[in-house]
Protein backbone atom coordinates (compact mmCIF):
# COMPACT_ATOMS: atom_id res chain seq x y z
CA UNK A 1 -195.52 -28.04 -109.72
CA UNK A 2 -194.02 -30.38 -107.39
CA UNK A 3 -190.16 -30.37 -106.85
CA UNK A 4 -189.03 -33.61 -108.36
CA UNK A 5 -185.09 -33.42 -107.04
CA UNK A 6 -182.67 -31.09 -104.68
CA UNK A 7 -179.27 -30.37 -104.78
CA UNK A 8 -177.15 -30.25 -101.58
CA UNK A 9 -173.36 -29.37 -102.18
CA UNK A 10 -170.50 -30.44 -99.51
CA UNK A 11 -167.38 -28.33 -99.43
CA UNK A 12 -163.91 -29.73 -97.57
CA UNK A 13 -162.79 -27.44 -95.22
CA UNK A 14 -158.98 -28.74 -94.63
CA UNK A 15 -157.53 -26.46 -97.58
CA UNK A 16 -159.82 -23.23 -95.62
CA UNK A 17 -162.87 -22.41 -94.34
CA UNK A 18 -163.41 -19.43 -96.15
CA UNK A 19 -162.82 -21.34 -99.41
CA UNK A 20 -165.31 -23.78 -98.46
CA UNK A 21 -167.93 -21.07 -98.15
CA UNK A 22 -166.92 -19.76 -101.31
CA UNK A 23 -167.33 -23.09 -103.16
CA UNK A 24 -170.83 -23.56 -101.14
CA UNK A 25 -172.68 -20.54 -102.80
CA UNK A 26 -170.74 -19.99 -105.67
CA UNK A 27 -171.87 -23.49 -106.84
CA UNK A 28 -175.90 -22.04 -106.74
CA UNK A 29 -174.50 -18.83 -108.74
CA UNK A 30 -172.85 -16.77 -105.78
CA UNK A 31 -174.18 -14.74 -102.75
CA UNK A 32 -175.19 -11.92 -104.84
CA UNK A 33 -177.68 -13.77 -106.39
CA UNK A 34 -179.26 -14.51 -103.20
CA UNK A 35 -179.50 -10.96 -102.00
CA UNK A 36 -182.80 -9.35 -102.02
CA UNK A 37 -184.33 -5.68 -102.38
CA UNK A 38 -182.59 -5.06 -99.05
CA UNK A 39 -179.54 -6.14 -99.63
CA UNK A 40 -179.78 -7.11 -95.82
CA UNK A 41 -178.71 -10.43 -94.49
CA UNK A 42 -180.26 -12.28 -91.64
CA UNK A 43 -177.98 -15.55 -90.22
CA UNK A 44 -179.31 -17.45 -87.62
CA UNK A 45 -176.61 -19.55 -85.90
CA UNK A 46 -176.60 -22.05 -83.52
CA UNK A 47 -176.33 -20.12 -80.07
CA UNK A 48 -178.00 -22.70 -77.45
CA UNK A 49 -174.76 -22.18 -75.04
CA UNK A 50 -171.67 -21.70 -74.24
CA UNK A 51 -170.47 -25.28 -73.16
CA UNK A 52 -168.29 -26.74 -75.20
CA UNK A 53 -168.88 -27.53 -78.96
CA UNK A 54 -172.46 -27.14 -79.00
CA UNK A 55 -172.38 -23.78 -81.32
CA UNK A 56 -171.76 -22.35 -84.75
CA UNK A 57 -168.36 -22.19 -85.44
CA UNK A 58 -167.13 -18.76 -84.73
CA UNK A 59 -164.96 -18.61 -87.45
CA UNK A 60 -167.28 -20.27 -89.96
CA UNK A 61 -169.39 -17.49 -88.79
CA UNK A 62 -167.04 -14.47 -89.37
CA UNK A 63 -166.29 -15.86 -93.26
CA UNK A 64 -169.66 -15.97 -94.03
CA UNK A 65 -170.18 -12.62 -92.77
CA UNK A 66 -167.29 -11.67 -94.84
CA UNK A 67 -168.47 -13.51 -97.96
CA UNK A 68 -171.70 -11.39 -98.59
CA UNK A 69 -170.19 -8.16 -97.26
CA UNK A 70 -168.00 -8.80 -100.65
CA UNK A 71 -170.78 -9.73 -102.62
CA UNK A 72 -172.45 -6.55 -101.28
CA UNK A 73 -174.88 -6.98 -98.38
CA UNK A 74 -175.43 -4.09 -96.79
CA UNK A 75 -176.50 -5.08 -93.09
CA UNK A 76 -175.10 -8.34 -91.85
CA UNK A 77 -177.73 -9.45 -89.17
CA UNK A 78 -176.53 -12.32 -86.66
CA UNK A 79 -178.86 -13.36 -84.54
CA UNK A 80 -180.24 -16.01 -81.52
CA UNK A 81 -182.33 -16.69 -78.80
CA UNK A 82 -180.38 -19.11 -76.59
CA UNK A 83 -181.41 -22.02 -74.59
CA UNK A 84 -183.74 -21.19 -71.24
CA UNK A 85 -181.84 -21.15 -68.36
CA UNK A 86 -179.33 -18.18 -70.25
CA UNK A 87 -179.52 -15.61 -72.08
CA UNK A 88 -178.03 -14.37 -75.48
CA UNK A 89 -176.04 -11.99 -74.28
CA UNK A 90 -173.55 -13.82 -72.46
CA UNK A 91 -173.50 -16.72 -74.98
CA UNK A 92 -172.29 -14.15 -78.07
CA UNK A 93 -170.08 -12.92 -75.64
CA UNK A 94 -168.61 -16.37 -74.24
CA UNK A 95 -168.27 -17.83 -77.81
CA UNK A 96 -166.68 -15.29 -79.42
CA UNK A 97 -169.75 -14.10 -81.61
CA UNK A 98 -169.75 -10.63 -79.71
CA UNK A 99 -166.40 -10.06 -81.00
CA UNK A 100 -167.14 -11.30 -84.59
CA UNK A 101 -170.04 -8.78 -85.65
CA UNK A 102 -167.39 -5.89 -83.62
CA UNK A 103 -165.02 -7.31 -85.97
CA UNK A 104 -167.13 -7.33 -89.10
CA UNK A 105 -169.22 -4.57 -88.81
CA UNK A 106 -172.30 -7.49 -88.52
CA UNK A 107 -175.06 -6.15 -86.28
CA UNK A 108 -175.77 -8.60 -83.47
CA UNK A 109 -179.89 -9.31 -82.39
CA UNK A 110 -180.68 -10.92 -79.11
CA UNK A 111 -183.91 -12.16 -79.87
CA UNK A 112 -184.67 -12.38 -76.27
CA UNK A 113 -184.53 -8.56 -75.92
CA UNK A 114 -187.13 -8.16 -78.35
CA UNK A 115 -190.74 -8.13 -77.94
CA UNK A 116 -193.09 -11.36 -78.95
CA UNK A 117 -195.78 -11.76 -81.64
CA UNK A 118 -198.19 -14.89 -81.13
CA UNK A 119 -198.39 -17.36 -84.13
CA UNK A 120 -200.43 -20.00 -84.67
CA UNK A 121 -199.12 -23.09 -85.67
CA UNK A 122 -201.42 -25.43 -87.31
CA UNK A 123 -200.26 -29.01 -86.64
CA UNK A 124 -200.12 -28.64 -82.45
CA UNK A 125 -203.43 -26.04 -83.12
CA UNK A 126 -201.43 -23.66 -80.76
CA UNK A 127 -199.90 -20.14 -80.83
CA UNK A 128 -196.19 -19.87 -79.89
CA UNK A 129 -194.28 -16.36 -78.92
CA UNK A 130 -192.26 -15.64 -82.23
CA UNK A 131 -189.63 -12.61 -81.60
CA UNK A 132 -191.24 -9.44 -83.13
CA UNK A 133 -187.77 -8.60 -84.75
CA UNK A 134 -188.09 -11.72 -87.00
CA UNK A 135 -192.06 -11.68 -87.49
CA UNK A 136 -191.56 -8.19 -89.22
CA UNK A 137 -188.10 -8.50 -91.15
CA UNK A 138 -188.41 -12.15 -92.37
CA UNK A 139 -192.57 -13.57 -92.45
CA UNK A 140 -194.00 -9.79 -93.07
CA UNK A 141 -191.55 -8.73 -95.46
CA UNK A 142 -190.32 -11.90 -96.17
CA UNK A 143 -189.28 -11.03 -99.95
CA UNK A 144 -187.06 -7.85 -99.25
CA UNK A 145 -184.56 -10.34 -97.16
CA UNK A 146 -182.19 -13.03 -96.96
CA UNK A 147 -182.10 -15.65 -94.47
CA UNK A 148 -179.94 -17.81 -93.73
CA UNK A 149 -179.71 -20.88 -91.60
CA UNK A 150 -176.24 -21.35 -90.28
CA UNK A 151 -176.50 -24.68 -87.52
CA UNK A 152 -173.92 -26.92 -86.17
CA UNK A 153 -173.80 -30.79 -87.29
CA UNK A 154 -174.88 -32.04 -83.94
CA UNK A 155 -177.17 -35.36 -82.64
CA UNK A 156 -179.58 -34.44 -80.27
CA UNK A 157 -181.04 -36.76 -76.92
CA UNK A 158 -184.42 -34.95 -77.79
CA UNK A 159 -184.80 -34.44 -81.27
CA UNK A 160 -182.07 -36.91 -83.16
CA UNK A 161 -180.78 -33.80 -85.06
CA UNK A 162 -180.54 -30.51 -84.76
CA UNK A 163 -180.21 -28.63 -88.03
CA UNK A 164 -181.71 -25.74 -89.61
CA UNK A 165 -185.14 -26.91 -89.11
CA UNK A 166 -184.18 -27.20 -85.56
CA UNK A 167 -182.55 -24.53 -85.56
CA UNK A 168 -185.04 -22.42 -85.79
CA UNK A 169 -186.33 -22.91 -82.10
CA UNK A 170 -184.66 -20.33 -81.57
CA UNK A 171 -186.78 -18.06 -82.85
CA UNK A 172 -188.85 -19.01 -80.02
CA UNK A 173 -189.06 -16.51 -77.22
CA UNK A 174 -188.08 -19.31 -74.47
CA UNK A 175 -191.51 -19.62 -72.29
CA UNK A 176 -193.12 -20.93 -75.83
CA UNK A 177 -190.79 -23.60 -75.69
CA UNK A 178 -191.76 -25.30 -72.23
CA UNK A 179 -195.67 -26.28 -73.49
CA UNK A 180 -195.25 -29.40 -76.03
CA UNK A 181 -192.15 -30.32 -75.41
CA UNK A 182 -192.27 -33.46 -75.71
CA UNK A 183 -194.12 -36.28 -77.65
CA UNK A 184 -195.48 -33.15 -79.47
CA UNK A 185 -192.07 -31.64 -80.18
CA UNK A 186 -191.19 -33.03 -83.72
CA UNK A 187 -194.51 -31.64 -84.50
CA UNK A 188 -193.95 -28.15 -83.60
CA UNK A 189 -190.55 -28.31 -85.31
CA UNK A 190 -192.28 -28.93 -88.75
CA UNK A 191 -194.70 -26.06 -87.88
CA UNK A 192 -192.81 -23.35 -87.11
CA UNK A 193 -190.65 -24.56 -90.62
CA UNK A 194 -194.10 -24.32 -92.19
CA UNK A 195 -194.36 -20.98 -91.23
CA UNK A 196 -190.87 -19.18 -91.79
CA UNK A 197 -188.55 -20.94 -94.25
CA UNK A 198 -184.82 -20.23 -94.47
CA UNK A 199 -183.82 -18.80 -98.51
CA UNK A 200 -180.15 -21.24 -97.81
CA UNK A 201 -178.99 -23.62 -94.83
CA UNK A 202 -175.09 -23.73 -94.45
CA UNK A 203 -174.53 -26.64 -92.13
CA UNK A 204 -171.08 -26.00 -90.15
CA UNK A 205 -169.64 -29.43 -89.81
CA UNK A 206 -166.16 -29.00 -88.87
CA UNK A 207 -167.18 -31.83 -86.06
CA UNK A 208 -169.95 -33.58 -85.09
CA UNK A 209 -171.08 -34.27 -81.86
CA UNK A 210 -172.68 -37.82 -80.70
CA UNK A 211 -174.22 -39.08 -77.94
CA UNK A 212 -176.49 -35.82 -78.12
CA UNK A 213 -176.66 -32.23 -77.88
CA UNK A 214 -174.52 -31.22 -74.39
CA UNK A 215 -171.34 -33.30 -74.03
CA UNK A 216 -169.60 -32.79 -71.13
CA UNK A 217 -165.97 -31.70 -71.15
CA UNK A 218 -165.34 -34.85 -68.85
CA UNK A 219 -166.34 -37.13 -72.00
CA UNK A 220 -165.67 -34.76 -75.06
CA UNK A 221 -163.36 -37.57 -76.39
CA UNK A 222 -166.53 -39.69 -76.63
CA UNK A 223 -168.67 -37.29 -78.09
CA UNK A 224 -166.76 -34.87 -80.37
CA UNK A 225 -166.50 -36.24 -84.25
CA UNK A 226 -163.82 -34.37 -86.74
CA UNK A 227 -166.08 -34.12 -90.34
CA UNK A 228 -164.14 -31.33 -91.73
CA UNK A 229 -167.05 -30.12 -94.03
CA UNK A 230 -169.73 -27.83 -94.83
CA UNK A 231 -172.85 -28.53 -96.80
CA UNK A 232 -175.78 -26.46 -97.43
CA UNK A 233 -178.62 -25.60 -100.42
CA UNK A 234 -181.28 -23.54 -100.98
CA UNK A 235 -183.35 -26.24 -99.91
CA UNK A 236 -182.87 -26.62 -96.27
CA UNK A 237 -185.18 -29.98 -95.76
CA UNK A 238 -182.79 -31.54 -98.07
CA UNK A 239 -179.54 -30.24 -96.54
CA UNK A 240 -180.69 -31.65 -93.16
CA UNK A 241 -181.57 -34.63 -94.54
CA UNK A 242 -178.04 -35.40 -96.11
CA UNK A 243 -176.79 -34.13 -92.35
CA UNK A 244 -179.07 -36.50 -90.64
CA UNK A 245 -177.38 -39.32 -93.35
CA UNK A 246 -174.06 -37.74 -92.96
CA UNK A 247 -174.22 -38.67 -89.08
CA UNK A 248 -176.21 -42.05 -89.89
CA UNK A 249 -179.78 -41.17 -89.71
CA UNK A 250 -182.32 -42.34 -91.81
CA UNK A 251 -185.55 -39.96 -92.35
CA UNK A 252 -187.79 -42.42 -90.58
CA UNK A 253 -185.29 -41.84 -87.46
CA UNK A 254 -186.12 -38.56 -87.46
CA UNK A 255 -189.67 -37.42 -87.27
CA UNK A 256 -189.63 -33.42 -87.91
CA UNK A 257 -187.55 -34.25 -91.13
CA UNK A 258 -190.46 -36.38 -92.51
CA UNK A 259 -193.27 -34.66 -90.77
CA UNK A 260 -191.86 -31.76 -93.21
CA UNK A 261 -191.66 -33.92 -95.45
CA UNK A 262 -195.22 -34.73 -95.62
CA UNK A 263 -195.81 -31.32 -95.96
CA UNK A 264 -194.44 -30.61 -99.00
CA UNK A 265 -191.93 -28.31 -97.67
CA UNK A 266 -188.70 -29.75 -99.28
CA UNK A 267 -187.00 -32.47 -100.78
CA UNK A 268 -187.20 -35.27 -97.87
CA UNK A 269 -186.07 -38.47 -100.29
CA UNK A 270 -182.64 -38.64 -100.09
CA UNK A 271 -182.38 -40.59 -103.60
CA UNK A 272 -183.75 -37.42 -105.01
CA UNK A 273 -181.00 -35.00 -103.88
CA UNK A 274 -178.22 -34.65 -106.01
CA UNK A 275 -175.03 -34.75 -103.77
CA UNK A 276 -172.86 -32.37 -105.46
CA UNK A 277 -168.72 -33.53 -104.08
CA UNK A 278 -170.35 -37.00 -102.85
CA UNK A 279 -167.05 -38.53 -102.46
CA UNK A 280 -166.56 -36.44 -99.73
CA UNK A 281 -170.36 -37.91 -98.12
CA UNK A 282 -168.81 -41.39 -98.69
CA UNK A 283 -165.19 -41.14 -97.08
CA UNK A 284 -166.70 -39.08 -93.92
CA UNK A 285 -170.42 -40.95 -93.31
CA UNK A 286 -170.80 -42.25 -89.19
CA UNK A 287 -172.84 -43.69 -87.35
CA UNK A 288 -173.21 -41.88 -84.51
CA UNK A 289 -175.64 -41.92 -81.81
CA UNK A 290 -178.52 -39.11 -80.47
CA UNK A 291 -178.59 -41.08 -77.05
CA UNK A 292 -176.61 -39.62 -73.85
CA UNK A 293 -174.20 -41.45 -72.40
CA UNK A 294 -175.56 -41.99 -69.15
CA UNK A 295 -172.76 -41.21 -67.25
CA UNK A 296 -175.02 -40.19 -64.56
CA UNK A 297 -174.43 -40.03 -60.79
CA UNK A 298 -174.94 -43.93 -59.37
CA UNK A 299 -176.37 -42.22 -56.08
CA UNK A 300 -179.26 -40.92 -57.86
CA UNK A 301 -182.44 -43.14 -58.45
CA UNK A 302 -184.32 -42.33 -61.17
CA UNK A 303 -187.79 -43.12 -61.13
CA UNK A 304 -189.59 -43.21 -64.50
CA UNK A 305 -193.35 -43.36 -65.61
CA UNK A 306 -194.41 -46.79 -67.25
CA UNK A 307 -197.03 -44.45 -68.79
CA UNK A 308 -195.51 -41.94 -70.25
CA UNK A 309 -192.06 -40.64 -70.00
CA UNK A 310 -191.31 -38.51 -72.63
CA UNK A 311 -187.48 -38.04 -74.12
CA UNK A 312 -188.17 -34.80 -76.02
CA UNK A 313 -189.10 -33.35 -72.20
CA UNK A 314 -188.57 -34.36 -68.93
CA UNK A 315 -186.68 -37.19 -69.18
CA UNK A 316 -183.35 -36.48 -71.57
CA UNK A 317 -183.89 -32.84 -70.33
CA UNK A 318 -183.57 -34.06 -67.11
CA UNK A 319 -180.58 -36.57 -67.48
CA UNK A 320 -178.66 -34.32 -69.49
CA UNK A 321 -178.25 -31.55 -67.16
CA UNK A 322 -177.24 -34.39 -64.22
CA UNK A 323 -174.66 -35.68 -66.35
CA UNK A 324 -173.36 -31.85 -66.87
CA UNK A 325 -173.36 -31.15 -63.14
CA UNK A 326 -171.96 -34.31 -62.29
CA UNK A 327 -168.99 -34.51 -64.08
CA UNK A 328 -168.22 -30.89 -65.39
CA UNK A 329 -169.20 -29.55 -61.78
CA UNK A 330 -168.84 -32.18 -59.15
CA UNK A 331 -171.99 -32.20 -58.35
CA UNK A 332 -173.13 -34.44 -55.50
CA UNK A 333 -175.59 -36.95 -55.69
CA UNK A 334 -178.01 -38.90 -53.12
CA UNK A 335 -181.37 -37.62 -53.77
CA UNK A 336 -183.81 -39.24 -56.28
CA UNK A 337 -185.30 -38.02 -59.29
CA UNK A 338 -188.94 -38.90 -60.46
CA UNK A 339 -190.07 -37.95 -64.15
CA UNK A 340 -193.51 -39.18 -66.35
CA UNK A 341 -196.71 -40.49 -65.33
CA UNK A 342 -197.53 -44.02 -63.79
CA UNK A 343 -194.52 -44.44 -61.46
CA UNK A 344 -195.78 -46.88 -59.03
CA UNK A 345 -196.78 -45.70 -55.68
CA UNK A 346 -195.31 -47.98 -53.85
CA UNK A 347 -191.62 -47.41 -55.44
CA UNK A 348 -192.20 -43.53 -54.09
CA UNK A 349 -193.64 -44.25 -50.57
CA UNK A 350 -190.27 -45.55 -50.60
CA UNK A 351 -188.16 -42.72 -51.16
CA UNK A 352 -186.62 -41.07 -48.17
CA UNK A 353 -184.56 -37.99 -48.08
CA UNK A 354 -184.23 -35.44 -50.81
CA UNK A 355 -186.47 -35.67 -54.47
CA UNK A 356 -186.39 -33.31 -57.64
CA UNK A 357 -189.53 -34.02 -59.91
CA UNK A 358 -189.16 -33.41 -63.25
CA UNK A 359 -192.47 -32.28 -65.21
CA UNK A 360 -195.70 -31.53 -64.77
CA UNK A 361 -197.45 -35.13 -64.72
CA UNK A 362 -194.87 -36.39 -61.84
CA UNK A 363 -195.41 -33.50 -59.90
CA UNK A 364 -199.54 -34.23 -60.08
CA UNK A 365 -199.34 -37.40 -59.40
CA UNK A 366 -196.91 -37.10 -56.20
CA UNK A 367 -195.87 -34.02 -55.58
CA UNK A 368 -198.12 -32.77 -52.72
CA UNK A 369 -197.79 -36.69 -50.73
CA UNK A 370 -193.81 -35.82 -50.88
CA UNK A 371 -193.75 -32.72 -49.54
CA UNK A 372 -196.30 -33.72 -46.91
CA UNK A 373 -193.95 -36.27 -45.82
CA UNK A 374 -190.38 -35.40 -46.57
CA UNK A 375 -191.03 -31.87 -46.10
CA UNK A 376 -191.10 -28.78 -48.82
CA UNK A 377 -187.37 -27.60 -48.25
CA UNK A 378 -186.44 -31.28 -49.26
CA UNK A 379 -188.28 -31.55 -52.41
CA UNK A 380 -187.50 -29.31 -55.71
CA UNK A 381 -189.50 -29.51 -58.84
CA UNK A 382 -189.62 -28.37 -62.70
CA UNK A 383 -193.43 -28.28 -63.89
CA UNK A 384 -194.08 -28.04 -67.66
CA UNK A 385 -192.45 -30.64 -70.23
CA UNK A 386 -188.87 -28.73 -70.26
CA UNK A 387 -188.94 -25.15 -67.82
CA UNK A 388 -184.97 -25.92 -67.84
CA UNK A 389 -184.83 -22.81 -65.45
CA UNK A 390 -186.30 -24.61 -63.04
CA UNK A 391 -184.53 -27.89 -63.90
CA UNK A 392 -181.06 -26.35 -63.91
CA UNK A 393 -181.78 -24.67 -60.13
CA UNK A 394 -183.82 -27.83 -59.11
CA UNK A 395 -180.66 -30.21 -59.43
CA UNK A 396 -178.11 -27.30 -58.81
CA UNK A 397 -179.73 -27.38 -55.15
CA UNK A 398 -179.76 -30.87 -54.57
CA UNK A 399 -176.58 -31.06 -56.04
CA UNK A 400 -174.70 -28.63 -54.13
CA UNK A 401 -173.81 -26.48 -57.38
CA UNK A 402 -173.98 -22.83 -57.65
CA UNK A 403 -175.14 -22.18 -61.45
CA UNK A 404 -172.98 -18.98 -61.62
CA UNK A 405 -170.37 -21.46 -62.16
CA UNK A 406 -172.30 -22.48 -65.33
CA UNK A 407 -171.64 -19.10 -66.51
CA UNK A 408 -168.59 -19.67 -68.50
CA UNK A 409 -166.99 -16.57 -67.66
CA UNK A 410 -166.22 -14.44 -64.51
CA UNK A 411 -168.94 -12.94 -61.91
CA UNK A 412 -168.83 -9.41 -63.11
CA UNK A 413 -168.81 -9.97 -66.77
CA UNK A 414 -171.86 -12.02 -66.48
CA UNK A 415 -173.63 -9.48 -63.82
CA UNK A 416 -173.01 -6.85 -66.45
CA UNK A 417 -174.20 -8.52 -69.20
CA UNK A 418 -177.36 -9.61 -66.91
CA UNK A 419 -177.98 -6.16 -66.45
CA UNK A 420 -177.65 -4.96 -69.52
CA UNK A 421 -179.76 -7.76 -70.92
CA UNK A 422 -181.93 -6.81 -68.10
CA UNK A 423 -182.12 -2.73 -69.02
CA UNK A 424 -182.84 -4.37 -72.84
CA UNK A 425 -186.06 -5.53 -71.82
CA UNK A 426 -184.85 -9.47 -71.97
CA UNK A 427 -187.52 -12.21 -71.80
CA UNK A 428 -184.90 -14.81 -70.47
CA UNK A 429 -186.31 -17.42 -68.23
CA UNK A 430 -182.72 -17.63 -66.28
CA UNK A 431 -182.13 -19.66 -63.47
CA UNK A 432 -183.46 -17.86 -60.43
CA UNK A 433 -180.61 -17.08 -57.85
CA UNK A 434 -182.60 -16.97 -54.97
């Protein structure tokens, strides 16, 4: 029978965050109710990186730990699979999560040490790299476990949102990532939601972020939003749809919301959710924005295809990490960047000096005539739709930035944690040093 309405619940979290929680699941009939034959608990924050205000709440994280450990869990699972270009590791130690499980007693999974399973995903007609750890505890024995989806409020340059639908890129071993990312990315979201569905999405939205998914320290007070809220349902299509409103977004803005939709795999109509607290939807609605702010270097040229230049990939990918190294890192500019297909030829016979090429059509089209002429040691380049490995230690180099710095904490913490990632068996794709 089709679902005919949801029910999304937002909780204020000025009188406490732990209260909030409490009020969150209590209002569905409390976290033991969600608990399965396991009594095991699987969250999946939001764990891209360490910069600032891009992840899960830490201490949003350690109440809801705390929550089902008193409605009695018995394993408290918190796991991620960061962004490419890091590894988990060093972001659950950099945001505090490594201390909250050794706090809690919560186990934490680095989904990057564990090994892959393919899985095909029927809308791209592709297999992707799922982590093994999640293919057997939560699509194989999907009924002895809870899961829960525990993402940021956040706009996004590539994707509009990123909620728990997003979210779930994460359970993505990283080299899956690079292929379709771009016009094809909404797509891929709404697949891999076809095939592993969160049991609850808690959204943490002490703040928003706008003008998308990485804002740099330099402009935080552009891009950081106080909400003061959390909101979440057992329907996570219709929690991030009241996000996505929450922040100003309507479902046609964003395409994996009604490409799930379409599906059947939630409640997408936002005048069928009930809005449990809706005052509190009212008084704190924005209108934020997904786009970047451009603050980009103004000695760098960017050279875009007419034909295709794809904002889920190459292009915001691209922009956003030049914005980070230029005002977070003082990175230099005068170089020029091509991305897409059907830059005119004439516009890059005129380049002189150094060029980074972002994506796999660019570096077709002119990447071979560049070299030839400029030379190889002048010329860096990032195939695929989003290898942000290969991005990050293209524009460090032309940039004069040494991506250690990026680290977020000192050289021998992060060696350690490389190595120990390393001895793990970790599937990273980090930025290569050399």
């Amino acid at each position: 029978m089709k679902k005919t309405k949801a029910e999304v619940i937002l909780a204020d979290t000025r009188p406490g965050i732990a209260g909030a929680i409490r009020e969150v699941f209590d209002h569905f009939g409390g976290g033991a109710k969600f608990l399965r034959s396991s009594r095991d608990v699987y969250i999946k924050v939001n764990g891209v990186g360490s910069e600032t205000s891009v992840y899960t709440d830490p201490e949003v994280l350690r109440q809801t730990i705390l929550y089902f450990r008193e409605c009695g869990a018995r394993t408290v699972y918190v796991m991620e699979n960061s962004t490419q270009a890091n590894f988990t590791r060093l972001v659950f130690h950099v945001t505090g999560y490594a201390k909250v499980c050794g706090e809690t007693g919560a186990v934490p999974v680095f989904l990057d040490e564990t090994d892959a399973v393919p899985v095909f995903l029927n809308g791209v007609q592709e297999f992707i790299d799922i982590s093994r750890f999640v293919y057997e505890r939560l699509i194989e024995n999907r009924g002895e476990n809870f899961y829960l989806s525990l993402p940021k409020l956040k706009t996004h340059s590539m994707s509009q949102v990123t909620l728990s639908i997003k979210n779930q890129f994460g359970l993505v071993h990283q080299r899956s990532r690079i292929p379709d990312h771009n016009f094809r990315l909404h797509q891929k979201f709404a697949d891999i939601y076809e095939v592993i569905r969160p049991d609850f999405a808690l959204i943490e939205g002490l703040i928003a972020t706008t003008h998308g998914h990485y804002p740099t320290a330099y402009n935080l007070d552009k891009c950081v939003v106080p909400m003061d809220l959390l909101l979440g349902g057992p329907d996570p299509l219709a929690v991030d749809v009241v996000g996505a409103a929450l922040m100003g977004f309507s479902l046609k803005e964003v395409k994996h919301l009604a490409l799930s939709g379409a599906k059947g795999l939630g409640m997408a109509d936002l005048k069928a959710i009930d809005m449990v607290n809706k005052k509190l939807f009212d008084e704190r609605k924005k209108r934020l924005s997904f786009d970047l702010l451009d603050d980009l270097p103004p000695d760098v040229p960017i050279l875009r295809g007419k034909e295709r230049c794809c904002d889920e990939g190459c292009r915001r990918n691209t922009e956003s990490i030049l914005e980070s190294l230029y005002r977070d890192y003082n990175g230099r500019g005068g170089f020029t960047v091509l991305m897409g297909k059907g830059i005119p030829r004439s516009e890059v016979d005129a380049i002189r000096g150094r060029v980074h090429i972002a994506g796999s059509c660019a570096i077709q089209d002119h990447a071979v005539a560049l070299q030839a002429r400029l030379g190889k040691k002048n010329v860096t380049m990032s195939p695929g739709c989003n290898d942000l490995a290969l991005s990050v230690a293209g524009l460090c180099k032309q940039m004069k930035v040494n991506p250690i710095r990026m680290s977020k904490t000192n050289f021998l913490a992060s060696a350690y944690l490389l190595i120990m990632a390393k001895l793990k068996g970790s599937k990273a794709n980090i930025v290569p040093l050399t």
